[in-house]
Protein backbone atom coordinates (compact mmCIF):
# COMPACT_ATOMS: atom_id res chain seq x y z
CA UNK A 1 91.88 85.73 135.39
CA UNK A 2 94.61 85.82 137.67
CA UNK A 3 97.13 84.23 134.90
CA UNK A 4 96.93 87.03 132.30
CA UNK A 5 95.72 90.64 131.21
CA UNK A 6 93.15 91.27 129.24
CA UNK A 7 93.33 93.89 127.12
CA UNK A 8 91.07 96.41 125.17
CA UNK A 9 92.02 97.21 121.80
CA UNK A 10 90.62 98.63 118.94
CA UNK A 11 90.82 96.79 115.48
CA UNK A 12 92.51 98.26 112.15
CA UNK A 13 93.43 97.63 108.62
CA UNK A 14 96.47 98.75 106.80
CA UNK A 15 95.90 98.93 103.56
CA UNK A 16 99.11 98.98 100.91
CA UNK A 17 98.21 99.28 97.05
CA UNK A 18 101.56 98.88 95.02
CA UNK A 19 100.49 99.27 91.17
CA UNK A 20 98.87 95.43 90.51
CA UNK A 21 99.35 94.27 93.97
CA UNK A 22 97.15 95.28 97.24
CA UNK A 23 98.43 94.26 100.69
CA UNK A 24 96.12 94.17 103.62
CA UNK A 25 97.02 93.78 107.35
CA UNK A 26 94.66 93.60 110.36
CA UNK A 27 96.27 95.33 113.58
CA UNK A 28 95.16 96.30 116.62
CA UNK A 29 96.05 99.00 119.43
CA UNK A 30 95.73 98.45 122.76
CA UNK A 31 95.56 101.22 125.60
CA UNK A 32 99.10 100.26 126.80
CA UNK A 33 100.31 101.06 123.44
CA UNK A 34 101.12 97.46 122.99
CA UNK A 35 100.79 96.83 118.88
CA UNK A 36 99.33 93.59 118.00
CA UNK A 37 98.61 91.69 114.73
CA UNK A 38 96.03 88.69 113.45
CA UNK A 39 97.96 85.97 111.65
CA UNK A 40 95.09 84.47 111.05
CA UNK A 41 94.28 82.35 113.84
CA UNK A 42 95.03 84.36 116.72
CA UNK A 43 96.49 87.62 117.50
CA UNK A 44 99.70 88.09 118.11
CA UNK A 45 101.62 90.94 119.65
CA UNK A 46 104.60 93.05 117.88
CA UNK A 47 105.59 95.36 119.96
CA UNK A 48 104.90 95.80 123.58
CA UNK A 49 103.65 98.59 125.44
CA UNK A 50 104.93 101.57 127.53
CA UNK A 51 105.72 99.39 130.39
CA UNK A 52 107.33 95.51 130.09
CA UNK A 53 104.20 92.90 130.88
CA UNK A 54 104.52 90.96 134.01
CA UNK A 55 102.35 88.50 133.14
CA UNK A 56 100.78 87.01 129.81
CA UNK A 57 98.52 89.25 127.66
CA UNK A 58 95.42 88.79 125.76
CA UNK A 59 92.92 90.98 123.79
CA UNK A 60 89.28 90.87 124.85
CA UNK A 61 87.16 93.40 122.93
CA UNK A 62 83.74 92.96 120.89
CA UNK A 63 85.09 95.47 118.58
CA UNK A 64 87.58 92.49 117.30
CA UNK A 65 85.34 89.51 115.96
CA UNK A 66 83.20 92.12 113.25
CA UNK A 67 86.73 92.98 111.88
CA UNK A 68 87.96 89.37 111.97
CA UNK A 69 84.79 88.34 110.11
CA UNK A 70 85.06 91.06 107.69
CA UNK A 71 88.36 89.89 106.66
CA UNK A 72 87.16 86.53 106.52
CA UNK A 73 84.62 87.66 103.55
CA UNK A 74 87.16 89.09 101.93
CA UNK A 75 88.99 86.31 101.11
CA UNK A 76 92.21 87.25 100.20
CA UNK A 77 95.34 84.86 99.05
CA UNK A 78 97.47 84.83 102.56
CA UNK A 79 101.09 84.08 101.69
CA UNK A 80 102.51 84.20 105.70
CA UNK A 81 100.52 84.75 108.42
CA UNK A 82 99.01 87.91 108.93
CA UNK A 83 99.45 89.58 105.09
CA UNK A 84 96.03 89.18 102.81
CA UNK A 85 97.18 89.87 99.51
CA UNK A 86 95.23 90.39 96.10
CA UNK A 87 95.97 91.11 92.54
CA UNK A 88 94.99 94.39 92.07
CA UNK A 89 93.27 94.77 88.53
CA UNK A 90 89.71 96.30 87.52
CA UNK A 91 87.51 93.07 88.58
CA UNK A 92 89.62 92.92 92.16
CA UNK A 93 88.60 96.66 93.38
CA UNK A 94 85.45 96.52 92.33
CA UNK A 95 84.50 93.67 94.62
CA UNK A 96 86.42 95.69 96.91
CA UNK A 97 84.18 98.27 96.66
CA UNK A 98 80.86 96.19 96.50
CA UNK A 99 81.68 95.22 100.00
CA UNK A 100 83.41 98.45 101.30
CA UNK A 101 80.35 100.42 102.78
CA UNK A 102 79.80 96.88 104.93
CA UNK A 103 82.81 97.37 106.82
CA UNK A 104 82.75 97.09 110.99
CA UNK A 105 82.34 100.96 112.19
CA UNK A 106 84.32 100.42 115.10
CA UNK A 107 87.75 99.87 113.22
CA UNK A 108 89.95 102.18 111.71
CA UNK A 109 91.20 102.06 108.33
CA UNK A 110 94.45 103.15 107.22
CA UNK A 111 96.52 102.68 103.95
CA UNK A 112 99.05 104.67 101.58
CA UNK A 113 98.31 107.36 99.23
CA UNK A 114 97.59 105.21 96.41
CA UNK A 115 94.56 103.15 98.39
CA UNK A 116 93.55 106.72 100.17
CA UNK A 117 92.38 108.17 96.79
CA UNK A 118 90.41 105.52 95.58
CA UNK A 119 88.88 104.22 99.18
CA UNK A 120 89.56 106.49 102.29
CA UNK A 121 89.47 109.82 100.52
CA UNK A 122 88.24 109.11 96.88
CA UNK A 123 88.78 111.48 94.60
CA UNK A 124 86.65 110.84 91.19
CA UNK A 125 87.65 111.71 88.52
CA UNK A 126 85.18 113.19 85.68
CA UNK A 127 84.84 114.91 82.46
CA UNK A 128 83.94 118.33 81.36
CA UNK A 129 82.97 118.89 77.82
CA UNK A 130 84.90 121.98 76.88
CA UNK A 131 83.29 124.17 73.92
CA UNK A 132 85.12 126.61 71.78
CA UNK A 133 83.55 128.49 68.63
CA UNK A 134 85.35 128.91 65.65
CA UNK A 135 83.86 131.97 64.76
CA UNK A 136 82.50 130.13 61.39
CA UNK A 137 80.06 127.32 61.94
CA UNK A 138 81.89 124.81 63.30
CA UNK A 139 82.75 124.42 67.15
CA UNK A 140 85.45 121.81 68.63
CA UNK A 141 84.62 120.01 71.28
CA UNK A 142 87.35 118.56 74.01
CA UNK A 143 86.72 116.16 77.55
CA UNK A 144 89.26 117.78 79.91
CA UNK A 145 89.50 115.68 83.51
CA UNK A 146 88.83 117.31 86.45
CA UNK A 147 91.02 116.08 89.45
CA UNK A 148 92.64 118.51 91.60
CA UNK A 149 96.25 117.90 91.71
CA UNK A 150 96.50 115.36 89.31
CA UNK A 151 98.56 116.22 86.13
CA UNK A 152 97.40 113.66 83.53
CA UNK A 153 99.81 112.96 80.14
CA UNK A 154 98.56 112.04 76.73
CA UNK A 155 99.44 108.11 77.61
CA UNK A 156 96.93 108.70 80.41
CA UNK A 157 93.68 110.90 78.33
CA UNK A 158 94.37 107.85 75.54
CA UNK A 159 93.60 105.08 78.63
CA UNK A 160 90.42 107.06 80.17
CA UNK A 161 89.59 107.69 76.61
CA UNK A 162 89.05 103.90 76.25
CA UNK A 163 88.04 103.14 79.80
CA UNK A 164 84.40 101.33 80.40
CA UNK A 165 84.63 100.69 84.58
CA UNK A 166 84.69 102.66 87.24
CA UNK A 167 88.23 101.90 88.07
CA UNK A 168 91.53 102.40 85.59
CA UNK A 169 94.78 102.17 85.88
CA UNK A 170 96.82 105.03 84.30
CA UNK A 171 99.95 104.52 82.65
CA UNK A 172 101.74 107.33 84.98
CA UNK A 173 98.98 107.82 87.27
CA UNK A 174 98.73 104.53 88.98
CA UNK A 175 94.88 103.54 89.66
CA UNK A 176 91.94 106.13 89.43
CA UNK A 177 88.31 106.16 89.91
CA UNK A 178 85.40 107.27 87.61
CA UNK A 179 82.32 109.10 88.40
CA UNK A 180 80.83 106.55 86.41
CA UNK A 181 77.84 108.69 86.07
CA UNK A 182 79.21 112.17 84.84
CA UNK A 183 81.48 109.74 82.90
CA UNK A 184 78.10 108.13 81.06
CA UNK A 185 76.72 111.30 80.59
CA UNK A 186 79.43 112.69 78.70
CA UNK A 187 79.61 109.39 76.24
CA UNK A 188 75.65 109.91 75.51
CA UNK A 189 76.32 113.80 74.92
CA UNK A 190 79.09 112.87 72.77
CA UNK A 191 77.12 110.08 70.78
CA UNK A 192 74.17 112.57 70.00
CA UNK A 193 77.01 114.66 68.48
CA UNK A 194 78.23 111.74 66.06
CA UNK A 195 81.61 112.25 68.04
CA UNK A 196 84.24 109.52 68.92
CA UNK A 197 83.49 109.51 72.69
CA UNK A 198 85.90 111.08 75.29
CA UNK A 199 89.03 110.85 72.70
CA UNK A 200 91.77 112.99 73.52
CA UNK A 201 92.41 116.39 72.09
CA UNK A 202 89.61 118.43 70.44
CA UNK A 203 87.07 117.31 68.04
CA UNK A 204 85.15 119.42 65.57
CA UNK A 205 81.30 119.25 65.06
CA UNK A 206 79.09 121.41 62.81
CA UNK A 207 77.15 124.43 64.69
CA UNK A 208 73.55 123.14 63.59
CA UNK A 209 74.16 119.62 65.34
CA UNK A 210 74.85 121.64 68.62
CA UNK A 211 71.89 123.86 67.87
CA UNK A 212 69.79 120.25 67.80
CA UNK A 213 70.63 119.23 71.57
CA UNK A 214 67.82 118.96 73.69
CA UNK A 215 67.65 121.35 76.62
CA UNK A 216 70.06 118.60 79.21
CA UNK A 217 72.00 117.16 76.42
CA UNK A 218 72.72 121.19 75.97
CA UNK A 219 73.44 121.95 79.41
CA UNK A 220 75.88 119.21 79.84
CA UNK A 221 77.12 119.81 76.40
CA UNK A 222 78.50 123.57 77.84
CA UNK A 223 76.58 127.17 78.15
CA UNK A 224 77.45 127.84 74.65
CA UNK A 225 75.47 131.21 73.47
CA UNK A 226 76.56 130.74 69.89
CA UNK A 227 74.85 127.08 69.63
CA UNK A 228 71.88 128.46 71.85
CA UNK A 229 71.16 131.74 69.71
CA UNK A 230 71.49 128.95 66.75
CA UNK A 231 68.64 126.61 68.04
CA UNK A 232 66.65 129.49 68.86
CA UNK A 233 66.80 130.88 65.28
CA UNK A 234 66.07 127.21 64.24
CA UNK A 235 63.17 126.82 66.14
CA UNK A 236 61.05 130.13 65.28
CA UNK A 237 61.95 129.77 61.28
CA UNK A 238 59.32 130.45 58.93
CA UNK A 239 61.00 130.59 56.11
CA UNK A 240 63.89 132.49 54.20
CA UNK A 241 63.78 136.27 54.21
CA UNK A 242 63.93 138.40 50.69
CA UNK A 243 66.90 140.89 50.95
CA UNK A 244 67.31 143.81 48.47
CA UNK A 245 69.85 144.42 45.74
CA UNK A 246 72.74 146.74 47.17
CA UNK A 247 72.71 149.93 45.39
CA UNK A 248 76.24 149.39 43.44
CA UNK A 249 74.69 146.35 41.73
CA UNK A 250 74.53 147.62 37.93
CA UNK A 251 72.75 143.94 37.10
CA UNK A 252 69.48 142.78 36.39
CA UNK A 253 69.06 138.99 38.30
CA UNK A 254 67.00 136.17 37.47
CA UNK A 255 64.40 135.21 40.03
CA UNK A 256 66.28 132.48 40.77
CA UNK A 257 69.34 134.34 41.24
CA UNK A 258 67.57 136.38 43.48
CA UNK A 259 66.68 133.09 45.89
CA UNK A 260 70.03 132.41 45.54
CA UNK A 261 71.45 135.64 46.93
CA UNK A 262 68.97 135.71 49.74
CA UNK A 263 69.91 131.85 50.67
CA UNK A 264 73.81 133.47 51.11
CA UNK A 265 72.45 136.04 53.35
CA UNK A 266 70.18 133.58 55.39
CA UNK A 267 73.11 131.35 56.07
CA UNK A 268 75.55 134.77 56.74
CA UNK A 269 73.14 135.88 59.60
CA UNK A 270 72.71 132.49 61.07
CA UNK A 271 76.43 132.29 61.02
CA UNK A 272 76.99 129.39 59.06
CA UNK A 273 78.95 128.14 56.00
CA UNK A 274 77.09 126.93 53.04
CA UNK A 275 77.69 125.77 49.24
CA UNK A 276 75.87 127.33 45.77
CA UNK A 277 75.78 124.79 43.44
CA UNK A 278 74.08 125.63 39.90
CA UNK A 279 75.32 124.33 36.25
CA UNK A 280 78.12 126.38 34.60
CA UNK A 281 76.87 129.77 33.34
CA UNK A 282 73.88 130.20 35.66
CA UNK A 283 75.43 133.38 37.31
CA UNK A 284 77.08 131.82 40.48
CA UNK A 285 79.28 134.85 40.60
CA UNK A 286 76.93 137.63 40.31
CA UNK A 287 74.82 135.81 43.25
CA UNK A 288 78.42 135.78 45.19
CA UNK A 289 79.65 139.29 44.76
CA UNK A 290 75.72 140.29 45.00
């Protein structure tokens, strides 16, 4: 038309996520450089381009009405033209997300850091079971969060400790996301233990329930060679071995005294703790110092 410009411009949203409050804007830049904004009903330019417009302008690109409609499914609260906002809680970005890989490809998508780790570059956060032997028969078993960069404090372990979605907000983290899978996999591990789920700070478990993990619960449980030596042992028993007397013994034992001496040695090479339990006089100490 000879009464305006029409301009080309490709369509963006500006994401802002402010603890319980997301802001959303939808922009667009045109190849003057002219910066324009929809308030809803039409778009509307903010600042011009590199050279003042001689006559009126208006955007004409396809690109436009897929990012117009998209917004339109969001449905957002609008306060003033041209700001969507929502109330950012665990429902809110989830229906975010349900909708997030239909979004026009031929917009960009900004937003700050807070929206970039959850949307534009997610990082997930997930547990690893962490196994340590006690060098008795008892291991402890912690869920330390793996996010690189991310410093998490006890206020924030006690909320993923509790968490059931794939999104949480953390006290002094701000919002995080899940990987809601390694995050259910843990929880079942935990379970089979007869642990409290993902609590914060270490947990102790007896070496034989380690030693009854199936081969994945193992394997996700940690490469621990003491509980895998255990359930081997397990496994291929047959039966408690007879051990002799040591030499410096100057006693004559009872037969049962003598199963009662090799049951301490069975449990001593399995590397376990046990209890010898007998009525008074019986000869628990001989069987001990035996």
């Amino acid at each position: 038309s000879n009464l305006c410009d029409s301009l080309e411009a490709k369509p963006r949203f500006v994401f802002e996520l402010h603890g319980d409050r997301l802001e959303l804007r939808l922009q667009a830049k045109a190849k003057d450089s002219s910066q324009w904004e929809w308030s809803g009903h039409e778009w509307k330019i903010i600042t011009t381009g590199r050279r003042k417009p001689k006559r009126l302008q208006v955007l004409e690109d396809e690109r436009l009405e897929p990012a117009i409609n998209w917004l339109r499914q969001l449905d957002w609260f609008t306060p003033e033209p041209g700001l969507w906002i929502g109330d950012a809680n665990e429902n809110f970005l989830h229906v975010l997300a349900s909708v997030w890989d239909d979004r026009p490809e031929d917009s960009e998508f900004l937003g700050n850091d807070a929206f970039q780790r959850l949307f534009l570059k997610p990082k997930r956060l997930k547990p690893k079971l962490v196994v340590k032997g006690s060098g008795i028969d008892w291991l402890s078993v912690s869920a330390e969060w793996e996010e690189e960069g991310l410093k998490l404090t006890k206020k924030d372990l006690e909320s993923l400790a509790q968490a059931t979605g794939r999104f949480v907000k953390l006290p002094n983290k701000g919002w995080v996301e899940l990987d809601v899978n390694a995050t259910q996999r843990a929880q079942e591990t935990m379970a089979d233990l007869g642990l409290d789920g993902l609590e914060p700070g270490a947990q102790k478990i007896a070496m034989e329930q380690a030693a009854h993990l199936g081969e994945e619960s193992l394997s996700v449980f940690g490469d621990n060679k003491q509980a895998q030596k255990l359930r081997d042992r397990i496994e291929s028993f047959e039966g408690i071995p007879s051990k002799g007397i040591p030499d410096n013994i100057q006693a004559e034992l009872r037969p049962y005294q003598y199963e009662g001496f090799d049951f301490l040695c069975h449990l001593k090479s399995m590397g376990l703790g046990g209890i010898l339990a007998d009525d008074m006089g019986l000869g628990k100490t001989l069987q001990t110092l035996t």
